[in-house]
N, C-alpha and C. Protein backbone atom coordinates (compact mmCIF):
# COMPACT_ATOMS: atom_id res chain seq x y z
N UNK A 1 127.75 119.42 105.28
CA UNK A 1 126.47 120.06 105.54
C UNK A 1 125.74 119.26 106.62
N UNK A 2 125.11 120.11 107.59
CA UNK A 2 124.20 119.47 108.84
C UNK A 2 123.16 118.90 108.80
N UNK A 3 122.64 118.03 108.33
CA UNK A 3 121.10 118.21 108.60
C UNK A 3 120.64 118.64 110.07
N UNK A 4 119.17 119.77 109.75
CA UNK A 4 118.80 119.93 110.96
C UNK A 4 118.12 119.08 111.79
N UNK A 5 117.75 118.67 112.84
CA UNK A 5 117.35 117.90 113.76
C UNK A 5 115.68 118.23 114.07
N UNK A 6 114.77 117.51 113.78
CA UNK A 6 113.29 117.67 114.16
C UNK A 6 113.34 118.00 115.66
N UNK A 7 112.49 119.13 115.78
CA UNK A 7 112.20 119.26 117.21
C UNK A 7 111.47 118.43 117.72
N UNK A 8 111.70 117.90 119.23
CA UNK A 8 111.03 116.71 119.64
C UNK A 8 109.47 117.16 119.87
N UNK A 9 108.99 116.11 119.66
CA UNK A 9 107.42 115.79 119.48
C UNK A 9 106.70 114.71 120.32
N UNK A 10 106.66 115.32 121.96
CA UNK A 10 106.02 114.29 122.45
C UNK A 10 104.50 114.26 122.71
N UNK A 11 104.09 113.01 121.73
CA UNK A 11 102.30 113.09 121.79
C UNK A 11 102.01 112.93 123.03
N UNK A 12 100.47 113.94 122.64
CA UNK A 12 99.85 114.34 123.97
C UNK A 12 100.21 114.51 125.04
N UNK A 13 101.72 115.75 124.91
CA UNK A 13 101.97 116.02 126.07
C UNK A 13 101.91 117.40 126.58
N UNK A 14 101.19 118.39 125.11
CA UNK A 14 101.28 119.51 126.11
C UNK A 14 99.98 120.22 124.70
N UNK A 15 100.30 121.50 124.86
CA UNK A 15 99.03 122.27 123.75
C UNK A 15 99.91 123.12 123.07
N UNK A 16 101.06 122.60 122.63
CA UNK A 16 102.14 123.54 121.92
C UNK A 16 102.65 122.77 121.00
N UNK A 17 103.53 121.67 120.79
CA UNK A 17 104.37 121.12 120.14
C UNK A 17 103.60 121.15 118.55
N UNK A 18 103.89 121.29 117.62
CA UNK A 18 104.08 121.17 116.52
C UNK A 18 104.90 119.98 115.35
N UNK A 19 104.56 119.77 114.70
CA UNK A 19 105.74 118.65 113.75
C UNK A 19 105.49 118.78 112.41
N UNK A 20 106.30 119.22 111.82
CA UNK A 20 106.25 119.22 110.11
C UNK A 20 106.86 118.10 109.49
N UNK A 21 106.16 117.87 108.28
CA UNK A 21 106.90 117.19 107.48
C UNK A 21 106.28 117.95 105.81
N UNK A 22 106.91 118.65 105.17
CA UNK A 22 106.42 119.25 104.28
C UNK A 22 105.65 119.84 104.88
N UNK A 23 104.25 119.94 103.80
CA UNK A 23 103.30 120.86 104.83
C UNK A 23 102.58 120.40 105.28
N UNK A 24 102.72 119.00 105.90
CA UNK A 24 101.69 118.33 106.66
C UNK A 24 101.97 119.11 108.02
N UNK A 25 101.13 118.92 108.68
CA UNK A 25 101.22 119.81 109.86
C UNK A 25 100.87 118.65 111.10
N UNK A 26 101.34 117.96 112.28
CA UNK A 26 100.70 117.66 113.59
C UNK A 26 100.58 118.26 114.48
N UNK A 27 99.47 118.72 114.98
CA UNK A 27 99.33 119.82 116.35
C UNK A 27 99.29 118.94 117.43
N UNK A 28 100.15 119.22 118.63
CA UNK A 28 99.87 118.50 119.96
C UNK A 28 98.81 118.96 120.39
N UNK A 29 97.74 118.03 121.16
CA UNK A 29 97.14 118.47 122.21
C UNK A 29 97.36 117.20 123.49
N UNK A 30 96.41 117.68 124.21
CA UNK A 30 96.52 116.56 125.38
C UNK A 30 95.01 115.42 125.12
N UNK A 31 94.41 115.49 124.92
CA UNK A 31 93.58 114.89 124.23
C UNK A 31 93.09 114.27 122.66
N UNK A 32 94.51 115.03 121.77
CA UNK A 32 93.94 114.84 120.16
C UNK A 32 95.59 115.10 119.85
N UNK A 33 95.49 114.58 118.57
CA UNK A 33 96.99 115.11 118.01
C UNK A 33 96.02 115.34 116.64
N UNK A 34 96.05 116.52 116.30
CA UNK A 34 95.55 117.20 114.98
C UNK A 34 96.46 117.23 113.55
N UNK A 35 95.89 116.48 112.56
CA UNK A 35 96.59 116.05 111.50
C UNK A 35 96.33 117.18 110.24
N UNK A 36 97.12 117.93 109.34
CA UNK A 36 96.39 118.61 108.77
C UNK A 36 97.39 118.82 107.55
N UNK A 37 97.00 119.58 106.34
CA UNK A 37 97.99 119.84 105.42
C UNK A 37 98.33 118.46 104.20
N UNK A 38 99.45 118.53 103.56
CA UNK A 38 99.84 116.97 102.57
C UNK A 38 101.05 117.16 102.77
N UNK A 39 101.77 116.20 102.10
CA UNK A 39 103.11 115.53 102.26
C UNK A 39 103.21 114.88 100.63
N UNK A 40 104.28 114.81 99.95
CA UNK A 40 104.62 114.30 98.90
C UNK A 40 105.74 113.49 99.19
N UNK A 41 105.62 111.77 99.28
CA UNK A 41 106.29 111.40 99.83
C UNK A 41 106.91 110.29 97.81
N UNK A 42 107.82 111.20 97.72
CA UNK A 42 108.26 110.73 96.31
C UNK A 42 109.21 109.67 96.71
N UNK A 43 109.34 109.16 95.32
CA UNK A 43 110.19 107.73 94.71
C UNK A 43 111.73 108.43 94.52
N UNK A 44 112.34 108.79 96.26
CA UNK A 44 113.61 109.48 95.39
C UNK A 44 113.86 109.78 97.30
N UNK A 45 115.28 109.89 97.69
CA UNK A 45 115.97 110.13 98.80
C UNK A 45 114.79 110.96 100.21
N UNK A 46 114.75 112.37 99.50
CA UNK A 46 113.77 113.29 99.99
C UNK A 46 112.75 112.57 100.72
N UNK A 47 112.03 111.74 99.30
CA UNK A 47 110.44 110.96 100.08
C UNK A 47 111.00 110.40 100.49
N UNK A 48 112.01 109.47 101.03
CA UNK A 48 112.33 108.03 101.76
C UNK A 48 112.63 108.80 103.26
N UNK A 49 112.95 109.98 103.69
CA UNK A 49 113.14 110.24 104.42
C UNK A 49 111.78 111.28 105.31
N UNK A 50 110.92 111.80 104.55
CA UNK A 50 109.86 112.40 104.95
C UNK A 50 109.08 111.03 105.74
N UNK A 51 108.72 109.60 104.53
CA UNK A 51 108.15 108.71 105.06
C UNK A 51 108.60 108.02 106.23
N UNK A 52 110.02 107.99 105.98
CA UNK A 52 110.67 107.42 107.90
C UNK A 52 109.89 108.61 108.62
N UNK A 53 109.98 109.91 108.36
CA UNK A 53 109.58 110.58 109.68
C UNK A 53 108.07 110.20 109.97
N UNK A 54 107.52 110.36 109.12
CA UNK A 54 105.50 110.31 109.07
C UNK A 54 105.87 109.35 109.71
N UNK A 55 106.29 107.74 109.58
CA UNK A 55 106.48 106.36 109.83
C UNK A 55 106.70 106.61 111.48
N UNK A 56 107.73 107.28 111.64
CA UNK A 56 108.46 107.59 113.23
C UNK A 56 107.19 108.20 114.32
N UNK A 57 106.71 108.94 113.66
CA UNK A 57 106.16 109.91 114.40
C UNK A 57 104.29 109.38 114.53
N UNK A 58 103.66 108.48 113.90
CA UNK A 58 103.04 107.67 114.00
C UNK A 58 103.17 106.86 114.54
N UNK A 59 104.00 106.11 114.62
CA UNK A 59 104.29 104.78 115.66
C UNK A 59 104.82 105.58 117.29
N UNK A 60 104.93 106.85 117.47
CA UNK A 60 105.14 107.37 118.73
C UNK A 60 103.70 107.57 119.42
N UNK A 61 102.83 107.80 118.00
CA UNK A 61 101.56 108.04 118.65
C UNK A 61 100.61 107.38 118.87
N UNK A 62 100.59 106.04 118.10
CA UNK A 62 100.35 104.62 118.74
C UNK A 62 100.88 104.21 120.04
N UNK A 63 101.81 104.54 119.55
CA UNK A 63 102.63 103.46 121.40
C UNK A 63 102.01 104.42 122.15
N UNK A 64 101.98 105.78 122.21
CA UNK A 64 101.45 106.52 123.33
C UNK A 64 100.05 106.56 123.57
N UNK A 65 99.20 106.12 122.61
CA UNK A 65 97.89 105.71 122.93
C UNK A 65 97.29 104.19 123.55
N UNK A 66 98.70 103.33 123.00
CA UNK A 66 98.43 102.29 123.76
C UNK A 66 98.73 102.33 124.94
N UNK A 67 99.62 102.89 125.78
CA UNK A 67 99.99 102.77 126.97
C UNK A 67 98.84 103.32 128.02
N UNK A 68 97.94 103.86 126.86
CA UNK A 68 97.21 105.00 128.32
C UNK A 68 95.43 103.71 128.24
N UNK A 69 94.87 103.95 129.41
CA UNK A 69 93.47 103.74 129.05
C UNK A 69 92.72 104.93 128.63
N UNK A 70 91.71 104.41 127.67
CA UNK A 70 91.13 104.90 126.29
C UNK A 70 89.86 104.93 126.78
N UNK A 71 89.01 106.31 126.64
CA UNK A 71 87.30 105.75 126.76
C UNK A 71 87.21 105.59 125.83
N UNK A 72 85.92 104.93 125.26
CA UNK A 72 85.02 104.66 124.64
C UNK A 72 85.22 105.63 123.44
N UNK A 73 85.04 106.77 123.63
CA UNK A 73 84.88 108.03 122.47
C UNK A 73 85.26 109.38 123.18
N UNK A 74 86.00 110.03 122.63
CA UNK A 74 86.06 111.17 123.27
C UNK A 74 84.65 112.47 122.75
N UNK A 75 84.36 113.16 123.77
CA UNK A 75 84.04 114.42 123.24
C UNK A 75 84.00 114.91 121.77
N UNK A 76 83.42 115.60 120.86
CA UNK A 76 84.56 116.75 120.28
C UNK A 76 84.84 117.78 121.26
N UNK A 77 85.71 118.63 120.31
CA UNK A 77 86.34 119.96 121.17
C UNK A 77 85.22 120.75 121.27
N UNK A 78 85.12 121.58 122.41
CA UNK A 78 84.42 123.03 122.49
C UNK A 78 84.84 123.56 121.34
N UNK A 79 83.82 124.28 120.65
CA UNK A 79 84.02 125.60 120.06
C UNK A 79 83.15 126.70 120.69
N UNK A 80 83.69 127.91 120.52
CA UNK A 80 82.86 129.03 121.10
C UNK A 80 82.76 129.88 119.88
N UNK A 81 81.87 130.80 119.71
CA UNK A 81 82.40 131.50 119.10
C UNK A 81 81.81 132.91 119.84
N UNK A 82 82.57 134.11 119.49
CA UNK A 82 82.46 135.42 119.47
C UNK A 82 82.41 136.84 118.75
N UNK A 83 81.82 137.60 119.19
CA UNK A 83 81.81 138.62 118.67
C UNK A 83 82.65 139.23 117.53
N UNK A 84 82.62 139.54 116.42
CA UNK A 84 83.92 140.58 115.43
C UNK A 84 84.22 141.44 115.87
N UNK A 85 85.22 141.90 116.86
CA UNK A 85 85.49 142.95 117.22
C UNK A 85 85.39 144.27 115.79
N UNK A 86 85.80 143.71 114.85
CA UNK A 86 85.91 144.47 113.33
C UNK A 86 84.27 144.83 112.85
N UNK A 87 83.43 144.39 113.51
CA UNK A 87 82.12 144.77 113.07
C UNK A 87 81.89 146.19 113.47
């Protein structure tokens, strides 16, 4: 049997990439990597391997924040909002 292969996940490099681990969710952006959802990282094969990934994929997004210069604070995001078309 194969295991499947995580699709690559390079932080802050575009406004698409995605990364699961259970249903934790990371959204790429170019400015933010958005953390969302949980993870059950159990005492048993499964969790030892979810936590390498969380582990992996955190330390990608460190190193990639260290390499860059950092202001001070970012922004938050715009929000807009609009009309209900359904109204």
């Amino acid at each position: 049997m194969s295991k499947k292969k995580p699709a690559p996940f390079t932080p802050f490099a575009n406004e698409a990439d995605v990364a699961g681990i259970g249903d934790l969710m990371l959204e790429n952006r170019v400015d933010r990597i958005t953390i969302s959802g949980d993870v059950d990282l159990t005492a048993d094969v499964p969790g030892l391997e979810r936590a390498r990934r969380l582990h992996a994929l955190l330390g990608e997004i460190v190193a990639a924040l260290e390499a860059r210069e950092l202001p001070d604070e970012l922004p938050p995001p715009a929000v807009t909002t609009i009309d209900n078309p359904f109204d």
